[in-house]
Protein backbone atom coordinates (compact mmCIF):
# COMPACT_ATOMS: atom_id res chain seq x y z
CA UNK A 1 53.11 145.03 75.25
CA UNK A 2 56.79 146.07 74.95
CA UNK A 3 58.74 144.27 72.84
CA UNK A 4 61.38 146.64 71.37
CA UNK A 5 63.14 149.00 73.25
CA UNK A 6 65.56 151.55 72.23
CA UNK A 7 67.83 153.09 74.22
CA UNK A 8 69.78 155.86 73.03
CA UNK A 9 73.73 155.72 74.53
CA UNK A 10 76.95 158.40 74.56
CA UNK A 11 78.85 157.31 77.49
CA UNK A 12 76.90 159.99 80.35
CA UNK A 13 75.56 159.10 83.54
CA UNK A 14 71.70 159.85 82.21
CA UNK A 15 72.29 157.50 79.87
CA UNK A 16 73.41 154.53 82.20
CA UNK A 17 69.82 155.67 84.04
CA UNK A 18 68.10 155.14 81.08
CA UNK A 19 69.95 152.13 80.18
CA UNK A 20 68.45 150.78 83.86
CA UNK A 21 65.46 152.14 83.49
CA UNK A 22 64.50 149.81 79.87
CA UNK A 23 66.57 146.67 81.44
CA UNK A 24 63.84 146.98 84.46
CA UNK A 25 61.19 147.14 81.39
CA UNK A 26 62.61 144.89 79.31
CA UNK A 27 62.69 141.79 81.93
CA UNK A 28 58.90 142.63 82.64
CA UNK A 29 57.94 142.58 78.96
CA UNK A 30 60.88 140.11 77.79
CA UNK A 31 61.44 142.86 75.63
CA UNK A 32 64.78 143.57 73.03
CA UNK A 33 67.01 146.12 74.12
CA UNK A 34 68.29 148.09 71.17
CA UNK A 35 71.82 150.17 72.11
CA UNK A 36 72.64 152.84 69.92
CA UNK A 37 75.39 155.54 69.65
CA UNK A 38 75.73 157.97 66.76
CA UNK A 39 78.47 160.69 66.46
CA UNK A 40 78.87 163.27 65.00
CA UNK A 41 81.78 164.39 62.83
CA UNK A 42 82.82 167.94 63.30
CA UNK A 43 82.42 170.61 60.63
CA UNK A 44 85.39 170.28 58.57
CA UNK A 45 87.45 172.85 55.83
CA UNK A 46 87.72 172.37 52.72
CA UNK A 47 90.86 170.82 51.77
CA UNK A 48 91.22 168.84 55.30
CA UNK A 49 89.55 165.79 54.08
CA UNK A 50 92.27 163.42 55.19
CA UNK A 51 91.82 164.34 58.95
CA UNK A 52 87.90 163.07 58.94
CA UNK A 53 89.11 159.92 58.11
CA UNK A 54 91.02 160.01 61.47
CA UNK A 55 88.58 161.84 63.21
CA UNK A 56 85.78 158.83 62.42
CA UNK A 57 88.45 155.76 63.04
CA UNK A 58 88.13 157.36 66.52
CA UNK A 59 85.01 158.38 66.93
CA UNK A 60 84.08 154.57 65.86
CA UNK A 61 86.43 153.60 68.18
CA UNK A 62 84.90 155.51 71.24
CA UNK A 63 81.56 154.17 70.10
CA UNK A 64 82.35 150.58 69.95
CA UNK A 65 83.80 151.36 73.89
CA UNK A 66 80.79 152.94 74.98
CA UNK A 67 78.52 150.39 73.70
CA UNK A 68 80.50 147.75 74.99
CA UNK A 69 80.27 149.53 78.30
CA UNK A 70 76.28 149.64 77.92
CA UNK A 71 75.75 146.38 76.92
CA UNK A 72 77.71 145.07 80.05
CA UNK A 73 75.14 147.49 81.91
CA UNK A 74 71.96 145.81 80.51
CA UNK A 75 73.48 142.29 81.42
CA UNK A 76 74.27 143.26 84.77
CA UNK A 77 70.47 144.18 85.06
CA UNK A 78 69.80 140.71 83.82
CA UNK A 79 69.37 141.65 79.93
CA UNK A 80 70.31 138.84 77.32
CA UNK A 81 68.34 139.83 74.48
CA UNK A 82 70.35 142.55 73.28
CA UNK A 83 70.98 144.56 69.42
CA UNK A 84 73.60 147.08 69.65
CA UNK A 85 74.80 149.65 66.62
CA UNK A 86 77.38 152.31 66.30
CA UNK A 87 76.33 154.77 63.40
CA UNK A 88 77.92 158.32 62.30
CA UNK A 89 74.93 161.09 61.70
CA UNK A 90 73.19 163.53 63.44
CA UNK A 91 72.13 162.57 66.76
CA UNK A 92 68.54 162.78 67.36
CA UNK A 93 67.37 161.83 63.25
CA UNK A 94 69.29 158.92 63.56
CA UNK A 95 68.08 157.74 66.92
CA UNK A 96 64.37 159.05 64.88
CA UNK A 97 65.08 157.12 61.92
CA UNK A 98 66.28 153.87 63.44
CA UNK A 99 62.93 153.51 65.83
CA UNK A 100 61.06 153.65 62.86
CA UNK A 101 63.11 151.20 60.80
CA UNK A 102 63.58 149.21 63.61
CA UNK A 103 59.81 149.30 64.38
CA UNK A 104 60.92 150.12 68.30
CA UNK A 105 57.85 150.28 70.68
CA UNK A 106 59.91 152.67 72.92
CA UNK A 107 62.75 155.50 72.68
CA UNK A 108 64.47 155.65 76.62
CA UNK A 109 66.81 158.01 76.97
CA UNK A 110 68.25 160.30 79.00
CA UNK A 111 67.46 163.71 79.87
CA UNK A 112 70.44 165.72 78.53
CA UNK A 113 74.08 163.75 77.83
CA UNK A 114 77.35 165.19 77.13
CA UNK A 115 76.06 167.89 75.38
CA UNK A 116 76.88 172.16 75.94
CA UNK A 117 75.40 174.19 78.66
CA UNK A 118 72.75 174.67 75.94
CA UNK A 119 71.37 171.32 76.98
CA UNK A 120 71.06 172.08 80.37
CA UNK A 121 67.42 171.46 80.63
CA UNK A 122 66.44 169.21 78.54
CA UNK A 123 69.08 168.28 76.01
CA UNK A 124 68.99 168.91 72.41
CA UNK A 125 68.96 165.50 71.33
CA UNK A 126 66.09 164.18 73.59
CA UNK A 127 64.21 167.36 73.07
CA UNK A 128 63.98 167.10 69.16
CA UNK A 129 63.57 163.10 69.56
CA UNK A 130 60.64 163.48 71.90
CA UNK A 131 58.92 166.26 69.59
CA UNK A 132 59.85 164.19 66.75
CA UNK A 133 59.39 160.68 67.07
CA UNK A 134 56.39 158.89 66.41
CA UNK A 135 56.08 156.28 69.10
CA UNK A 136 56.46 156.59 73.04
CA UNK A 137 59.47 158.16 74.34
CA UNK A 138 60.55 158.14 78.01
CA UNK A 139 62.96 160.65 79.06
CA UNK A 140 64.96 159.81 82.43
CA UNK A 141 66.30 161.90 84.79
């Protein structure tokens, strides 16, 4: 039985499927819903430190939002039971290293997010998650 469900979020339409998608699961299994965003901090010179500290006030900032947003989502799908977390990192090892400290049953997410044209396919993030991870991953489209 499913009683730990994470569900990757970054504001995209795949990931308000997938957000549906584990509320549906969740109220079968009276499972916890586990929200997560991470960002990313850009690549930054030498010498330009003071502008990352900007750059992750706001990046926190659009995180909280989105989460916010998602967590509204899983309650209008009848969700109560509900963990969310904002972190800074790289994408798919975070969403990777919070299932397993977590001890998630399940990794939802969508197919491809806000990413590049690179990620047209399958995106990056739910590609290396679902080659990575070691517990079930459902990828919605």
């Amino acid at each position: 039985m499913t009683k730990k469900i994470l569900v990757p979020v970054d504001g995209s339409d795949q990931a308000l499927k997938a957000i549906d998608f584990a509320a549906n699961l969740a109220k079968q299994d009276d499972a916890t819903i586990h929200l997560l965003h991470v960002y990313k901090l850009p690549i930054v010179p030498e010498g330009m430190g003071e502008y990352v500290i900007s750059d992750r006030i706001e990046l926190q900032a659009l995180g909280d939002q989105i989460i916010s947003v998602a967590q509204d989502e899983v309650r209008k799908k009848g969700g109560q039971d509900i963990e969310a977390t904002v972190m800074e990192g790289d994408p798919a090892e975070r969403i990777i290293a919070y299932a397993k400290d977590h001890d998630v049953d399940m990794i939802v997410m969508g197919s491809r997010g806000l990413g590049s044209f690179k990620g047209l396919l399958l995106g990056s993030v739910s590609n290396k998650v679902s080659h990575r991870a070691d517990r079930t991953c459902v990828i919605v489209r």
